[in-house]
PDB file of N, CA and C in Angstrom:
ATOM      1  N   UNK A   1       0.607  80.666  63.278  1.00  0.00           N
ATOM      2  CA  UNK A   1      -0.688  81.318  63.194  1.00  0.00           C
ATOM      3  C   UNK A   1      -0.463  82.776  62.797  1.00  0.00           C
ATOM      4  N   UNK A   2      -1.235  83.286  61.776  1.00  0.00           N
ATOM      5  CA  UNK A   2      -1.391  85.003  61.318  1.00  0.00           C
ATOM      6  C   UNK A   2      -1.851  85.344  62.567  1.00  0.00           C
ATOM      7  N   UNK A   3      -1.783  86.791  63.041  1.00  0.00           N
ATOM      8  CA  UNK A   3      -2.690  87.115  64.106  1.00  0.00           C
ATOM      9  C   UNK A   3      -2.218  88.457  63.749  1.00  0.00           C
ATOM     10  N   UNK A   4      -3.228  89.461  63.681  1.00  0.00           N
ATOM     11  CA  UNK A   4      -3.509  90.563  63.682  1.00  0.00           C
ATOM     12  C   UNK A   4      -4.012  91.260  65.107  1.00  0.00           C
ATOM     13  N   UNK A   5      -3.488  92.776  65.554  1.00  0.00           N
ATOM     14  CA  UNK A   5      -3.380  93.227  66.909  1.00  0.00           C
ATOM     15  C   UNK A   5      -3.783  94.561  66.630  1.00  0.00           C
ATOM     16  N   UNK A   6      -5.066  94.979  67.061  1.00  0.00           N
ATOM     17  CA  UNK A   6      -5.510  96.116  66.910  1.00  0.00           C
ATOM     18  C   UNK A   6      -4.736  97.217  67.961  1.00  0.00           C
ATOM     19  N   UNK A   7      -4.743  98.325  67.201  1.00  0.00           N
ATOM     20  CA  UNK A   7      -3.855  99.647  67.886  1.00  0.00           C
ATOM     21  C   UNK A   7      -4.060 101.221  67.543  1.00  0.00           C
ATOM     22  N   UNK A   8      -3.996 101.877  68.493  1.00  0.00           N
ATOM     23  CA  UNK A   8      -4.661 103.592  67.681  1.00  0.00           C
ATOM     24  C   UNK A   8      -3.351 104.468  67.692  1.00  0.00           C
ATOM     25  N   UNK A   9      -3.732 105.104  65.964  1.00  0.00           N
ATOM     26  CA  UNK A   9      -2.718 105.929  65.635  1.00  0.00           C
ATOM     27  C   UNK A   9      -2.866 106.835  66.605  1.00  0.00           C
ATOM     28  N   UNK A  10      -1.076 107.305  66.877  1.00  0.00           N
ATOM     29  CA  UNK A  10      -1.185 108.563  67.430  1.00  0.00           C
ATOM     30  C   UNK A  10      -0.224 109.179  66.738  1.00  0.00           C
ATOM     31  N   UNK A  11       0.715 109.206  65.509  1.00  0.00           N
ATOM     32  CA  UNK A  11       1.517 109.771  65.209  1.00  0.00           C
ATOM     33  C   UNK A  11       1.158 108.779  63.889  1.00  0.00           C
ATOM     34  N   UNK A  12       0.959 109.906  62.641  1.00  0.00           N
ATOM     35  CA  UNK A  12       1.600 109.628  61.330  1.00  0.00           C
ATOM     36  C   UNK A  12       2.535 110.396  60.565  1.00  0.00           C
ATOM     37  N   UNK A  13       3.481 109.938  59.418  1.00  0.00           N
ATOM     38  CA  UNK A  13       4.872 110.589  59.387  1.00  0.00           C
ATOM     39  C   UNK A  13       5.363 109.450  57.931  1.00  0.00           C
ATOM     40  N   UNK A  14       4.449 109.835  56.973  1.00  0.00           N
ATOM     41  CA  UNK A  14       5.067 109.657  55.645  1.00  0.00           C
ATOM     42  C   UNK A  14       3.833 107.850  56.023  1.00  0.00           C
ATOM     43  N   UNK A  15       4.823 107.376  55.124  1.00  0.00           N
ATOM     44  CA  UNK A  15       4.998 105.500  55.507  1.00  0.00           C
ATOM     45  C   UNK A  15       4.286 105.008  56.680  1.00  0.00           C
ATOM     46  N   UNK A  16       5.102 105.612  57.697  1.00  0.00           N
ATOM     47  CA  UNK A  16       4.862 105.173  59.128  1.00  0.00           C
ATOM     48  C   UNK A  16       3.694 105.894  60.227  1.00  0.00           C
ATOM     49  N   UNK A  17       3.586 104.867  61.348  1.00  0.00           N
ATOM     50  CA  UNK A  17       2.655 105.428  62.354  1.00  0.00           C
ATOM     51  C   UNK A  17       3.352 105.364  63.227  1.00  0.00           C
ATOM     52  N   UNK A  18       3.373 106.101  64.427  1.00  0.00           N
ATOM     53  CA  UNK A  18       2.772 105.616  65.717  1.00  0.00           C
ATOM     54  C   UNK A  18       1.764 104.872  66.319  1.00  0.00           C
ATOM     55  N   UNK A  19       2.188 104.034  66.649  1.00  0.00           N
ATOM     56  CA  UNK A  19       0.698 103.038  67.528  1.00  0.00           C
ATOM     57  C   UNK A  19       0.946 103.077  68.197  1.00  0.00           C
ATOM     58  N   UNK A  20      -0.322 103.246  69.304  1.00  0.00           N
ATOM     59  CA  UNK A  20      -0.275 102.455  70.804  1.00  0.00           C
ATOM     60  C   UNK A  20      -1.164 101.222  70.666  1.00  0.00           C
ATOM     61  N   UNK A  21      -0.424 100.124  71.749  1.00  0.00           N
ATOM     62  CA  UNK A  21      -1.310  98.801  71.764  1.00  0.00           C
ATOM     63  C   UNK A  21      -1.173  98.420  73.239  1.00  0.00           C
ATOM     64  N   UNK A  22      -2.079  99.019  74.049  1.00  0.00           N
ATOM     65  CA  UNK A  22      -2.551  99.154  75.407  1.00  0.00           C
ATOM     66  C   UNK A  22      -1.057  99.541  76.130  1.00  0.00           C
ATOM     67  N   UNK A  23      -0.852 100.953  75.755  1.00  0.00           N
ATOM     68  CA  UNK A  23       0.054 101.504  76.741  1.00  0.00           C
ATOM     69  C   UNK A  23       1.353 100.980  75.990  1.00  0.00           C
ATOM     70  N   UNK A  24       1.966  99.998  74.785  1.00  0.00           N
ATOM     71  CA  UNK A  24       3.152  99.643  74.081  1.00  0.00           C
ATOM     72  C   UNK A  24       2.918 101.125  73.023  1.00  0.00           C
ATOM     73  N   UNK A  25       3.925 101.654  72.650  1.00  0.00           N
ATOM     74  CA  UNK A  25       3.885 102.319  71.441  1.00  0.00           C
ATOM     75  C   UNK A  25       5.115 101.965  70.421  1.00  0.00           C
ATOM     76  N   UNK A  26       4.699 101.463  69.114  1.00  0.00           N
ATOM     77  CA  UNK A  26       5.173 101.224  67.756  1.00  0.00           C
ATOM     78  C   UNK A  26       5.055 101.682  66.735  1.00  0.00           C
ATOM     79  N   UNK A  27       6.268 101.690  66.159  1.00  0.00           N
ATOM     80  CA  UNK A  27       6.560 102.134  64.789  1.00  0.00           C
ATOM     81  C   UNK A  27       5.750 101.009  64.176  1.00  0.00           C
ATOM     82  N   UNK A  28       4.941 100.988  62.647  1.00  0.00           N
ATOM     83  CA  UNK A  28       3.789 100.700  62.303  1.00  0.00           C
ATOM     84  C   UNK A  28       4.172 100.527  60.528  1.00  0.00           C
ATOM     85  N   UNK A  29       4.398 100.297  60.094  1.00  0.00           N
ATOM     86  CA  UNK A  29       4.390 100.841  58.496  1.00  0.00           C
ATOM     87  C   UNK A  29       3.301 101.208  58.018  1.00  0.00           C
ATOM     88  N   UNK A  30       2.893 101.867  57.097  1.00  0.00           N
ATOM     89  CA  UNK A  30       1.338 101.967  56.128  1.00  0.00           C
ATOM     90  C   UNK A  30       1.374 101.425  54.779  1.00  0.00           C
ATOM     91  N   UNK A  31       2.536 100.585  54.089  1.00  0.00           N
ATOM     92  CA  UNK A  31       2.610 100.489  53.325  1.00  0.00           C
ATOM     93  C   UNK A  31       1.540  99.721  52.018  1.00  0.00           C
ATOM     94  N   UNK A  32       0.590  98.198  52.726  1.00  0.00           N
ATOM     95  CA  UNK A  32      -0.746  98.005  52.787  1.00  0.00           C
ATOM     96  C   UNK A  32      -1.533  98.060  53.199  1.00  0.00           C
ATOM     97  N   UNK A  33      -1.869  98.884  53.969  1.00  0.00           N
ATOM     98  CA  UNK A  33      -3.023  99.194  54.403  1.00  0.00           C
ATOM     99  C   UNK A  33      -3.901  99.818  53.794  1.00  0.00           C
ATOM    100  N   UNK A  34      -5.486  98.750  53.319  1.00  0.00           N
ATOM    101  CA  UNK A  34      -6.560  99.298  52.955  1.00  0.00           C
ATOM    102  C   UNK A  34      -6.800 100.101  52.449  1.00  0.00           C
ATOM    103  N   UNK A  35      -6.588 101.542  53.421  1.00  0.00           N
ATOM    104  CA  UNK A  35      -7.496 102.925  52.671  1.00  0.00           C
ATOM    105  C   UNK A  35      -6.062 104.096  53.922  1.00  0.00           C
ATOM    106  N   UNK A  36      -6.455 104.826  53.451  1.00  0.00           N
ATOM    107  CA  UNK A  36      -5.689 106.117  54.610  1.00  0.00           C
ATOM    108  C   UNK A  36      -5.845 106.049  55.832  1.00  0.00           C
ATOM    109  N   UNK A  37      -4.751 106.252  56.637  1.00  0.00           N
ATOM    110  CA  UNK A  37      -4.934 106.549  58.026  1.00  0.00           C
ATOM    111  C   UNK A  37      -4.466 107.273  58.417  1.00  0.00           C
ATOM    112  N   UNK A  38      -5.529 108.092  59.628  1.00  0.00           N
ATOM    113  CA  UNK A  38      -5.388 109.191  60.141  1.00  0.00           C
ATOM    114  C   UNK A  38      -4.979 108.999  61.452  1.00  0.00           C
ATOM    115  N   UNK A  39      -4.331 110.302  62.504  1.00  0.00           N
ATOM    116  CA  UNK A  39      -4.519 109.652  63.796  1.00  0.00           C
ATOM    117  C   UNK A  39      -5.973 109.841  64.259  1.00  0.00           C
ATOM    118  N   UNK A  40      -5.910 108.889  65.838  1.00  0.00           N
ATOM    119  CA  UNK A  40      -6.774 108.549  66.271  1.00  0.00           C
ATOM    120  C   UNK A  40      -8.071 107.657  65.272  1.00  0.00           C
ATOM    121  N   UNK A  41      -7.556 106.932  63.975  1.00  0.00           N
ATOM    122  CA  UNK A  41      -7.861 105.617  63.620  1.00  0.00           C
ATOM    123  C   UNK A  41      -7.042 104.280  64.728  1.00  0.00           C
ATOM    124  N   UNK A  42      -8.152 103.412  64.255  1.00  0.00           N
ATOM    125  CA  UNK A  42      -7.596 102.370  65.033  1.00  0.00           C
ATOM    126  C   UNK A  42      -7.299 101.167  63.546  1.00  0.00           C
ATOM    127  N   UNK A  43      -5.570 100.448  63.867  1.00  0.00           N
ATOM    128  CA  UNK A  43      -5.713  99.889  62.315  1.00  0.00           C
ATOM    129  C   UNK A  43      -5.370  98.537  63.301  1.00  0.00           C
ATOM    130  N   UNK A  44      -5.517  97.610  62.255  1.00  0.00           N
ATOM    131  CA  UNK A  44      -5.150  95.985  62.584  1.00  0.00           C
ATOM    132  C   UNK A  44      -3.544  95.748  62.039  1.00  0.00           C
ATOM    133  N   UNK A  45      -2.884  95.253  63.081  1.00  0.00           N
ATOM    134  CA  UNK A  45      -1.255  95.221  62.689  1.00  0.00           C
ATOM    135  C   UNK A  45      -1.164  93.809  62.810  1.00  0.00           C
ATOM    136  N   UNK A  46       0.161  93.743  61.801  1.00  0.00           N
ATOM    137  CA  UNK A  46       0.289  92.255  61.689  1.00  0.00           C
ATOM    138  C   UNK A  46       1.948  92.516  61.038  1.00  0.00           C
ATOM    139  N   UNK A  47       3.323  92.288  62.136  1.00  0.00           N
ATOM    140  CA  UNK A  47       4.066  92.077  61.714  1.00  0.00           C
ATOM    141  C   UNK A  47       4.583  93.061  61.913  1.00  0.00           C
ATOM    142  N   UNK A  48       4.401  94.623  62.354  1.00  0.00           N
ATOM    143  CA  UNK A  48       4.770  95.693  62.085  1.00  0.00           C
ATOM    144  C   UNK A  48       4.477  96.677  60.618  1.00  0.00           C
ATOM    145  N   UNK A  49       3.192  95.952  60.158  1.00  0.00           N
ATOM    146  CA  UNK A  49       2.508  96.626  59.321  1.00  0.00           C
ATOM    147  C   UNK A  49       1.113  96.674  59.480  1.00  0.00           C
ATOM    148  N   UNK A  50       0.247  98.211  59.337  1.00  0.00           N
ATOM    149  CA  UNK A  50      -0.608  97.943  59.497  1.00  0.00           C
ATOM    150  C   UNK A  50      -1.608  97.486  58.201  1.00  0.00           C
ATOM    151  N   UNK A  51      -3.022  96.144  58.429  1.00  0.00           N
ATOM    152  CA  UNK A  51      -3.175  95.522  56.948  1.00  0.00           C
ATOM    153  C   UNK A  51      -4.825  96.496  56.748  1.00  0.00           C
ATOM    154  N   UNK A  52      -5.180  96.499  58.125  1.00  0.00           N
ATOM    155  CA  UNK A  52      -6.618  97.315  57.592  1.00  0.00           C
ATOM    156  C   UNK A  52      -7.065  98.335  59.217  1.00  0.00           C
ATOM    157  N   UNK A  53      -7.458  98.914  58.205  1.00  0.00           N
ATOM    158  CA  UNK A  53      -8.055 100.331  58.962  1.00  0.00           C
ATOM    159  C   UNK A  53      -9.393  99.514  59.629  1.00  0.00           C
ATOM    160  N   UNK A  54      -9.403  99.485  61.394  1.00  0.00           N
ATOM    161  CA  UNK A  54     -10.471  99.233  61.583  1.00  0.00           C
ATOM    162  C   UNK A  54     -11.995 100.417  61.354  1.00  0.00           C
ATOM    163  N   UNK A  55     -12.699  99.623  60.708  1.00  0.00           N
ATOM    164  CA  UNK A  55     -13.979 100.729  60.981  1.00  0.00           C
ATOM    165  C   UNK A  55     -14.564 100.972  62.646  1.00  0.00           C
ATOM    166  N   UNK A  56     -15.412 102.588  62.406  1.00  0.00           N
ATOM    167  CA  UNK A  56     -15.564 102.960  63.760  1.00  0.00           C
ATOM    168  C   UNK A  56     -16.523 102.125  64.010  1.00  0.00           C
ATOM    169  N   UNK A  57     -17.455 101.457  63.493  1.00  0.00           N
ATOM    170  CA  UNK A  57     -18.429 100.639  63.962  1.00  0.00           C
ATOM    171  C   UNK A  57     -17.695  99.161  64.995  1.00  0.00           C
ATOM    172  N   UNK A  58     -16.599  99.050  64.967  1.00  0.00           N
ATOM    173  CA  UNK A  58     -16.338  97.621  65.052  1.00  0.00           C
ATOM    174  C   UNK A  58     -15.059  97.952  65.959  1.00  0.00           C
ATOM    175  N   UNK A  59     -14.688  99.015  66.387  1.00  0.00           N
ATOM    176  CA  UNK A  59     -13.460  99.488  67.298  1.00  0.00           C
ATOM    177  C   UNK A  59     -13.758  98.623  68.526  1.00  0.00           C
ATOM    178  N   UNK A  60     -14.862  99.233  69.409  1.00  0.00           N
ATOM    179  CA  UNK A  60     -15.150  99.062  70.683  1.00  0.00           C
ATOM    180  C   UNK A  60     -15.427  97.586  70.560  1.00  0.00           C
ATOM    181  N   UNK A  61     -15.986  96.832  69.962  1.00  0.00           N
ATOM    182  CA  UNK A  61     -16.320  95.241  69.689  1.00  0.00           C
ATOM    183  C   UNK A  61     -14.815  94.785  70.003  1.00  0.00           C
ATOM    184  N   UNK A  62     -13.857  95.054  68.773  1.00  0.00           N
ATOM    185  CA  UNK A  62     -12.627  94.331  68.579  1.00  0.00           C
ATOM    186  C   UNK A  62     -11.927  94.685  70.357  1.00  0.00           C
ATOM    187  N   UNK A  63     -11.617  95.795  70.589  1.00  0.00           N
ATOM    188  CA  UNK A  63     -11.429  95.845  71.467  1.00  0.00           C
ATOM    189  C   UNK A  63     -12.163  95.461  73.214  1.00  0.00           C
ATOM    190  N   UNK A  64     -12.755  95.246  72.745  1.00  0.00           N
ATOM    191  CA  UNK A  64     -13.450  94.051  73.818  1.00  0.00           C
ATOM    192  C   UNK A  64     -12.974  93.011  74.101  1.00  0.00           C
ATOM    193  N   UNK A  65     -12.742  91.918  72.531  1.00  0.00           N
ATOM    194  CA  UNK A  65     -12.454  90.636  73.071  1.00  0.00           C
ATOM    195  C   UNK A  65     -10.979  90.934  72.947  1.00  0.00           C
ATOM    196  N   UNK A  66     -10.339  91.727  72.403  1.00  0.00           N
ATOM    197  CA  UNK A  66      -8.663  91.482  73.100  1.00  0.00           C
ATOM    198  C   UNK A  66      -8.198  92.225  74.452  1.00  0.00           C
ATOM    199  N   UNK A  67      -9.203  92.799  74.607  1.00  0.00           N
ATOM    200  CA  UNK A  67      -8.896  93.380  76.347  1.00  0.00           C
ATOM    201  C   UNK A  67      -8.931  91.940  77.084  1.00  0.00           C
ATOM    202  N   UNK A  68     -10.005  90.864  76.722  1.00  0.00           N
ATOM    203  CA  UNK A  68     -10.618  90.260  77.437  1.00  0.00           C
ATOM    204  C   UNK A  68      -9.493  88.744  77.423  1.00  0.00           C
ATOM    205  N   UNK A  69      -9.338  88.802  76.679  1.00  0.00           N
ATOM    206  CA  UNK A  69      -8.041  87.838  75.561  1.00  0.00           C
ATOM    207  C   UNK A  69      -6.807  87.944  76.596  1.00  0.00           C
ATOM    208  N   UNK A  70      -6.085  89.193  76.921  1.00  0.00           N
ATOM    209  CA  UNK A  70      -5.237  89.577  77.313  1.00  0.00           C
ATOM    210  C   UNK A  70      -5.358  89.529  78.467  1.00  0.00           C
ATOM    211  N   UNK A  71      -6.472  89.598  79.536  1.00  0.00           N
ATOM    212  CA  UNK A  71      -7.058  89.735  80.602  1.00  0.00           C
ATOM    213  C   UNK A  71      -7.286  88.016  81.145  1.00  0.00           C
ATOM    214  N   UNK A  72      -8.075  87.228  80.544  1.00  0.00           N
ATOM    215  CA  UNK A  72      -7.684  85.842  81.163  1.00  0.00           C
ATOM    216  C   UNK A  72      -6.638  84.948  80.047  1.00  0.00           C
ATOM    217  N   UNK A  73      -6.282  85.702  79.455  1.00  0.00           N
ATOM    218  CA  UNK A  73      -5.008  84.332  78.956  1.00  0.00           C
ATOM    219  C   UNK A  73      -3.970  84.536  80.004  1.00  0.00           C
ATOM    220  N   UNK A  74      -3.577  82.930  80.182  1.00  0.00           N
ATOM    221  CA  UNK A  74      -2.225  83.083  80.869  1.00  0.00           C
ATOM    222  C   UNK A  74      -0.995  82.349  80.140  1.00  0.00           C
ATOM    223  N   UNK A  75       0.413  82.377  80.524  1.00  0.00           N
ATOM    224  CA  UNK A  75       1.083  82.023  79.872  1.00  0.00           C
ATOM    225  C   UNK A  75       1.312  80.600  78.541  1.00  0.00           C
ATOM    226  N   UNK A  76       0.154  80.129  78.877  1.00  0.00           N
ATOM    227  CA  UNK A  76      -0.295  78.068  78.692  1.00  0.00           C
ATOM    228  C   UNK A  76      -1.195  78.695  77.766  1.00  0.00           C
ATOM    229  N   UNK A  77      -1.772  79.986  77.438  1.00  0.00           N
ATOM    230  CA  UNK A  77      -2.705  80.019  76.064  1.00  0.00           C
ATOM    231  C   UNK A  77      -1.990  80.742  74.959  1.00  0.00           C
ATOM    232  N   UNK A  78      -2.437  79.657  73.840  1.00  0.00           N
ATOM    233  CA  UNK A  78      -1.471  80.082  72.940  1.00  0.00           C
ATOM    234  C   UNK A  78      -1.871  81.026  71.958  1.00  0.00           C
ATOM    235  N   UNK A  79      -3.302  81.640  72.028  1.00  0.00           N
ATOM    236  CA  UNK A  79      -3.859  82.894  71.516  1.00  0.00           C
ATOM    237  C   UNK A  79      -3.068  84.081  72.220  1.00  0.00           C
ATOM    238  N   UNK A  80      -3.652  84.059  73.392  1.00  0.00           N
ATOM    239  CA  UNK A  80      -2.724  85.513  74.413  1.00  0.00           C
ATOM    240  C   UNK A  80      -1.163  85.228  74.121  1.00  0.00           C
ATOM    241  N   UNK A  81      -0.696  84.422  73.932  1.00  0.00           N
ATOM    242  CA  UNK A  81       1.009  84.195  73.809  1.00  0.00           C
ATOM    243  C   UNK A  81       1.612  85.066  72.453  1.00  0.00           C
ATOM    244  N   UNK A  82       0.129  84.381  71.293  1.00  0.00           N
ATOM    245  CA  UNK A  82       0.673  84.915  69.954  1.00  0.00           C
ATOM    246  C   UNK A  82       0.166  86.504  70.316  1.00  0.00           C
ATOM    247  N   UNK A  83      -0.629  86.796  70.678  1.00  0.00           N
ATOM    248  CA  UNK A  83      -0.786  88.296  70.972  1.00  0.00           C
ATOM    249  C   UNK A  83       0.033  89.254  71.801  1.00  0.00           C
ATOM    250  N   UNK A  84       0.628  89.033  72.574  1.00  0.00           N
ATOM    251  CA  UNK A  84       1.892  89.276  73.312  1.00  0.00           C
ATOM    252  C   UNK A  84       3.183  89.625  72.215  1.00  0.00           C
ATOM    253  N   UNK A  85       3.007  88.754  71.401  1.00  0.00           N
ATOM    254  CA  UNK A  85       4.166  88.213  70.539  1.00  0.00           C
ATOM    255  C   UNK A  85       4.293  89.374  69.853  1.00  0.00           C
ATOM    256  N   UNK A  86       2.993  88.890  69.081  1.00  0.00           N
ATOM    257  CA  UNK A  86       2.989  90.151  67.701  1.00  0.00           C
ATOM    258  C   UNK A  86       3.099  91.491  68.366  1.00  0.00           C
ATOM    259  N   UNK A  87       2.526  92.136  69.753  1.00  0.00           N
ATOM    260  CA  UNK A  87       2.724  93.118  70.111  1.00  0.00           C
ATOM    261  C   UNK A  87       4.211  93.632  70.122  1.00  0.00           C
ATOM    262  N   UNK A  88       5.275  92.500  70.949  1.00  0.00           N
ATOM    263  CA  UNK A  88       6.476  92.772  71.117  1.00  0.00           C
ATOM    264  C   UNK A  88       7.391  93.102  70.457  1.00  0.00           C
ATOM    265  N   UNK A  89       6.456  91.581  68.639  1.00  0.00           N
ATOM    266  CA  UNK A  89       7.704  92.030  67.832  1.00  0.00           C
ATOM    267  C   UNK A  89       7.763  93.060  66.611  1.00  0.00           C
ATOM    268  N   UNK A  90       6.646  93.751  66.960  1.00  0.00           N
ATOM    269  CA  UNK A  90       5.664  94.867  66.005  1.00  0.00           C
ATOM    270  C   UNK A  90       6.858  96.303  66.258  1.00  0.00           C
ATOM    271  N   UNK A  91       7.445  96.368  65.026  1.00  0.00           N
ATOM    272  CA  UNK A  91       8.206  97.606  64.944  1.00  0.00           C
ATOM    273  C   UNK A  91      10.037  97.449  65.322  1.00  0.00           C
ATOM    274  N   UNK A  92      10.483  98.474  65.568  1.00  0.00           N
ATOM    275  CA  UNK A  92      11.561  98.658  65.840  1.00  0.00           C
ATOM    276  C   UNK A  92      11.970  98.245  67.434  1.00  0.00           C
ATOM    277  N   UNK A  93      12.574  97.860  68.345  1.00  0.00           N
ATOM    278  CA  UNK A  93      12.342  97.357  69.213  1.00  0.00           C
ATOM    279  C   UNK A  93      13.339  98.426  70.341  1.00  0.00           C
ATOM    280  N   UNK A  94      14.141  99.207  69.589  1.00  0.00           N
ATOM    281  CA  UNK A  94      14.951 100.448  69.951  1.00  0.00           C
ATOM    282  C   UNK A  94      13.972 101.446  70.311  1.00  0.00           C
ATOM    283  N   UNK A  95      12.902 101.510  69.932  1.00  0.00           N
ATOM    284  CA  UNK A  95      12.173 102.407  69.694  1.00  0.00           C
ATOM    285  C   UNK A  95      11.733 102.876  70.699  1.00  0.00           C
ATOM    286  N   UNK A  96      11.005 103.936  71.277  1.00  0.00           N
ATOM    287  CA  UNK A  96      10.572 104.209  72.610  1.00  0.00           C
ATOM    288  C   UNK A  96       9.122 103.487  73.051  1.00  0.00           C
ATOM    289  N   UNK A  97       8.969 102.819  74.018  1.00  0.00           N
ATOM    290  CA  UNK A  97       8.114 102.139  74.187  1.00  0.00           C
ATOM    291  C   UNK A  97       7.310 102.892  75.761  1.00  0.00           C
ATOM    292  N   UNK A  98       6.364 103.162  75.997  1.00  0.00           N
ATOM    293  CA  UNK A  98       5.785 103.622  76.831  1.00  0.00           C
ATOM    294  C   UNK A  98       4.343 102.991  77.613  1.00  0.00           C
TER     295      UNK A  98
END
């Protein structure tokens, strides 16, 4: 399954971002992504790249159902599993994680 994992810049630096994705922070690429990103955009990652700049209209929505996603999935759902996933394997894994 594709699955895309919304996350807010906090560091950009050429290519790359900083993301946080609820308290994880990742290295990010920009290499397709949509349109420019700034910090404090929120982009959709997939893979350790981010593919689109979420709009501000649709932040608080998206982030709703993956709070909520993350909040009753348990190990036996295989949505929250792939979301876990992509979080974990999003970036450099050396990297500082906070």
């Amino acid at each position: 399954m594709c699955l895309g994992v919304p996350g807010k810049v906090i560091e950009v630096n050429g290519n790359t971002a900083t993301v946080d994705f609820w308290g994880v922070r990742r290295q990010v690429f920009l290499d397709v992504v949509d349109e420019p990103v700034a910090v404090g955009d929120y982009i959709l990652n997939h893979v350790g790249f981010a593919i689109r700049r979420i709009p501000e209209s649709e932040i608080a929505e998206t982030l709703a159902l993956f709070e909520q996603l993350l909040a009753e999935g348990d190990q036996d759902d295989l949505m929250a599993r792939d979301v876990r996933g992509e979080i974990a394997a999003t970036g450099d894994p050396n990297r500082e994680q906070s």
